[in-house]
Protein backbone atom coordinates (compact mmCIF):
# COMPACT_ATOMS: atom_id res chain seq x y z
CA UNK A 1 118.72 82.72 106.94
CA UNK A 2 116.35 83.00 104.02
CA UNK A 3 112.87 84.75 105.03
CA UNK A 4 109.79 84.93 102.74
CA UNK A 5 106.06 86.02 103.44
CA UNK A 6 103.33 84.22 102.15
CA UNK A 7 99.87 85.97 102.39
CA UNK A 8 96.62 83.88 102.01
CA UNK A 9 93.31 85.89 101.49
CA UNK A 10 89.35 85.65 100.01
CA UNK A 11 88.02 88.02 97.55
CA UNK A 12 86.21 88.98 100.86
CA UNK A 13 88.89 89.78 103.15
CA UNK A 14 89.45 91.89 105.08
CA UNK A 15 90.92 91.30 107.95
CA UNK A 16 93.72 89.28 108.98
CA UNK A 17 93.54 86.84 111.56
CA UNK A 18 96.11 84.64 112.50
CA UNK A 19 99.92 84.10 111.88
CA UNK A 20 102.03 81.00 111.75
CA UNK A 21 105.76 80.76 111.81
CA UNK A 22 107.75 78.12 110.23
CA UNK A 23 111.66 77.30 110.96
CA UNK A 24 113.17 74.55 108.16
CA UNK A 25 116.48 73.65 109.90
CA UNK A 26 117.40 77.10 110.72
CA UNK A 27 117.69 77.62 107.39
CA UNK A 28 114.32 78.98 106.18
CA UNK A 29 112.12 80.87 108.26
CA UNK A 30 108.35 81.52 106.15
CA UNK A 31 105.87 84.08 108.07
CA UNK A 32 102.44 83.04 107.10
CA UNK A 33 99.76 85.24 107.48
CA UNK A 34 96.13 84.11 107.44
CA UNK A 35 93.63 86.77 106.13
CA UNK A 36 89.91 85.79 106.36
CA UNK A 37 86.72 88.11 106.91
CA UNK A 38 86.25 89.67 109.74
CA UNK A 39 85.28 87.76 112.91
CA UNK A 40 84.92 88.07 116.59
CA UNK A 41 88.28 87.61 118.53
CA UNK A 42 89.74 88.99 121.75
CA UNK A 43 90.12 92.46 122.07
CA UNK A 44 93.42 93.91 123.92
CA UNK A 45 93.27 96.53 126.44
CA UNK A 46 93.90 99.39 124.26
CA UNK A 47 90.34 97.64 121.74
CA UNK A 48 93.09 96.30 119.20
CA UNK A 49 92.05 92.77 117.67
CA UNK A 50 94.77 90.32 118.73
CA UNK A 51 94.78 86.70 118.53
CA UNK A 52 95.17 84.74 121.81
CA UNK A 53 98.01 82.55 120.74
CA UNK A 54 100.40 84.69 119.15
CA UNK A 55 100.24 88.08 121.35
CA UNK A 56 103.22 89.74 121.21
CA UNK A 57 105.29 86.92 118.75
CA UNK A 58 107.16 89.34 117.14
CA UNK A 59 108.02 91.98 119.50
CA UNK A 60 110.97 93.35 118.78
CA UNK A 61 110.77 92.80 114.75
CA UNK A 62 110.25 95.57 112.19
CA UNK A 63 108.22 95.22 109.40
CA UNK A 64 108.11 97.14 106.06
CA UNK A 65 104.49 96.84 104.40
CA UNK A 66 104.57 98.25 100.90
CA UNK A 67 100.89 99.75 99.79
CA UNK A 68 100.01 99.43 104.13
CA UNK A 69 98.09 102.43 103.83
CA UNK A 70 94.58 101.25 103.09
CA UNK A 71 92.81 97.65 102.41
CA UNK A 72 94.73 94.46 103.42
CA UNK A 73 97.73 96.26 103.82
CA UNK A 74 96.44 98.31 106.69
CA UNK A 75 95.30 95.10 108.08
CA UNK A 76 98.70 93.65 107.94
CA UNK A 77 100.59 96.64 109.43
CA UNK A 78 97.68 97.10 112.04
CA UNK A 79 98.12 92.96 113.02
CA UNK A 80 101.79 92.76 112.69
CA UNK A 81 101.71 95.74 115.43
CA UNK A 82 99.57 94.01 117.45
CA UNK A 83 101.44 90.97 117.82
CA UNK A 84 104.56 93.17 118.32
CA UNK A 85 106.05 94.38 115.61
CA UNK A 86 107.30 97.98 114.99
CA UNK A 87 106.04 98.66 111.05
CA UNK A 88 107.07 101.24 108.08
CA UNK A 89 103.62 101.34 105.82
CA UNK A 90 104.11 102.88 102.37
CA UNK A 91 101.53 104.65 100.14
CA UNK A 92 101.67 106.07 96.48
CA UNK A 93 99.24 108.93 97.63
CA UNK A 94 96.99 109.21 100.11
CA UNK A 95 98.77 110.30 103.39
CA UNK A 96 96.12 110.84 105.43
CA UNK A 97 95.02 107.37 104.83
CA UNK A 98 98.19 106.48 105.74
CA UNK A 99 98.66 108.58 108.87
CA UNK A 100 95.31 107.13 110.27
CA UNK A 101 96.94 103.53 110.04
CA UNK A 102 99.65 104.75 111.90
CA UNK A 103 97.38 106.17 114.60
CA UNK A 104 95.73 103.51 114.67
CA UNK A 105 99.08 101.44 115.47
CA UNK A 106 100.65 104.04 117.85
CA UNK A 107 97.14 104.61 119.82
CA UNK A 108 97.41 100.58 120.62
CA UNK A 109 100.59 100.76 121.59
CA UNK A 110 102.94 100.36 118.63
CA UNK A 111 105.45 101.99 116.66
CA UNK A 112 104.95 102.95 113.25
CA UNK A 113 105.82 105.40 110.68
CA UNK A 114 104.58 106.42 107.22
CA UNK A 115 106.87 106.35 104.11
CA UNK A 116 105.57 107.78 101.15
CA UNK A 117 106.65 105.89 98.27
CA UNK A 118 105.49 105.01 94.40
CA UNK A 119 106.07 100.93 94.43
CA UNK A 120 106.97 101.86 90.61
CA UNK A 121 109.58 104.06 91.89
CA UNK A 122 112.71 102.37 92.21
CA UNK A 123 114.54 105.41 94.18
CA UNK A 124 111.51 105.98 96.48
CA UNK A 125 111.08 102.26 97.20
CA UNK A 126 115.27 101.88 98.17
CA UNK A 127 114.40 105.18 100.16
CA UNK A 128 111.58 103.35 102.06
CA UNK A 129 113.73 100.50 102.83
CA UNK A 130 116.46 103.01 104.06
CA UNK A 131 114.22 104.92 106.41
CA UNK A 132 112.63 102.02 107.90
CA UNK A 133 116.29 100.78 109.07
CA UNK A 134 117.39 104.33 109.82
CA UNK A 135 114.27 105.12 111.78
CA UNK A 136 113.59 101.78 113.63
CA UNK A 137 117.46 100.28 113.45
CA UNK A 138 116.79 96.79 111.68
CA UNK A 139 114.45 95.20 109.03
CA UNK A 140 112.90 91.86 109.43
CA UNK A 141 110.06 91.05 107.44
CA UNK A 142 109.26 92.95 104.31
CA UNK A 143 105.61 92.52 102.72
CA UNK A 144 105.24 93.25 99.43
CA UNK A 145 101.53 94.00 99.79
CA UNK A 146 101.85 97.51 96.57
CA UNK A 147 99.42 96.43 93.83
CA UNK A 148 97.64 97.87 91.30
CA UNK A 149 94.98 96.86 87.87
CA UNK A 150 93.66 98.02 85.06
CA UNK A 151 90.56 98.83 85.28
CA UNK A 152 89.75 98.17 81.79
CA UNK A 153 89.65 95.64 79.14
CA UNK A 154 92.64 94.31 77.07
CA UNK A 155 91.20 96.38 73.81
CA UNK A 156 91.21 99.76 75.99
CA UNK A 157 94.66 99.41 77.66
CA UNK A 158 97.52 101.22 76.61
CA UNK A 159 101.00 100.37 76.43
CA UNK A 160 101.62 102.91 79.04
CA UNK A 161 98.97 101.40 80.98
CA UNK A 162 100.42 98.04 81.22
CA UNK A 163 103.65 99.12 81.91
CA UNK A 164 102.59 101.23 84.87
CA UNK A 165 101.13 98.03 86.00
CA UNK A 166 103.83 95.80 85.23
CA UNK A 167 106.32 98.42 87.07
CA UNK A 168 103.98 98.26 90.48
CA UNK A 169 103.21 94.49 90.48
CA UNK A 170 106.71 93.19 89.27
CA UNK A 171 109.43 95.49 88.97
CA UNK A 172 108.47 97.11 92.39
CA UNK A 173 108.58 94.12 94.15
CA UNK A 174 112.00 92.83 92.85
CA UNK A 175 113.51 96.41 93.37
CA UNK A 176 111.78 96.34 97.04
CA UNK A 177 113.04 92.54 98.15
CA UNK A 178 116.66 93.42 96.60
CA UNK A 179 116.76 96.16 98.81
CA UNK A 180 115.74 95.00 102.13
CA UNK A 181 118.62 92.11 101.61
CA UNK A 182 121.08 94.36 101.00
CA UNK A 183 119.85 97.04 103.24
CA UNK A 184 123.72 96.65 105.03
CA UNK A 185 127.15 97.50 103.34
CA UNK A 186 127.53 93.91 103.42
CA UNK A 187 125.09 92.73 101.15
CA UNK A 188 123.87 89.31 102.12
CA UNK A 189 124.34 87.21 98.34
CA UNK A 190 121.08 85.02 97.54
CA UNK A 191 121.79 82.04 95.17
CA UNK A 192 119.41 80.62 93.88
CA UNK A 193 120.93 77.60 91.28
């Protein structure tokens, strides 16, 4: 079964607030996640934001959120945990960042762990991937939420610059998607012609 995640968000977001799931003929299975600025919505027992019609939908799934330390990405992990999910969160630096998402997650209820890991480093993102499975014994959904810019204009960038953010944006989410298929010694063959 093929999986993808498709993310929709505002310059504004901020907060995500709803997911969909779509099965194509047991074929294709798309998680689509809604993120929209923040509004008022139901509040769980433990003061966790949940939607009312998709509590708990993926309980028993483990999720991988690359760059789910801070911004949209600790949305992501902290929703996916709400509606079920045990999550891996990455970060490039920033670990106490990190460790407060996954406070936040374990103080609802959920499972979580930080991974530190560089998205532009191929080793550390295979290692992420690895961990997750070793720690929570599967991987479901990966989100390839690690990004970065440039700051500065085209004239002012250096080569170094670009490649940096070519090797985040690009390379790092090739190298992180070919390893969560292949995560098993059986490695599950995509073709795409």
């Amino acid at each position: 079964m093929a999986k993808a995640a498709l993310l929709l968000a505002s310059a504004d977001s901020s907060d995500v607030t709803g997911i969909a799931r779509f099965v194509d003929g047991g074929r294709a299975q798309i998680l689509l996640i809604l993120i929209e600025a923040n509004k008022q919505r139901p509040k769980t027992k433990k003061g966790q934001t949940m939607s009312t019609n998709n509590a708990r939908a993926l309980a028993g799934k483990v999720v991988l959120v690359t760059g789910g330390s801070r911004g949209i990405g600790a949305a992501i992990a902290q929703r996916l945990a709400a509606d079920g999910a045990s999550v891996a969160v990455t970060y490039s630096t920033g670990a106490d960042a990190a460790a407060s998402v996954v406070t936040a997650i374990e103080r609802a209820g959920g499972q979580a762990i930080a991974i530190q890991a560089d998205a532009a480093d191929a080793e550390a993102v295979r290692h992420a991937v690895d961990r997750t499975v070793t720690t929570f014994g599967r991987l479901d959904v990966l989100v390839n939420n690690a990004g970065t810019v440039m700051p500065m204009t085209v004239a002012e960038t250096t080569l170094a610059d670009f490649d940096r953010v070519f090797a985040v944006n690009v390379r790092g989410v090739f190298v992180a998607t070919q390893a969560a298929v292949c995560f098993r010694p059986a490695c599950v063959k995509l073709d795409f012609r």
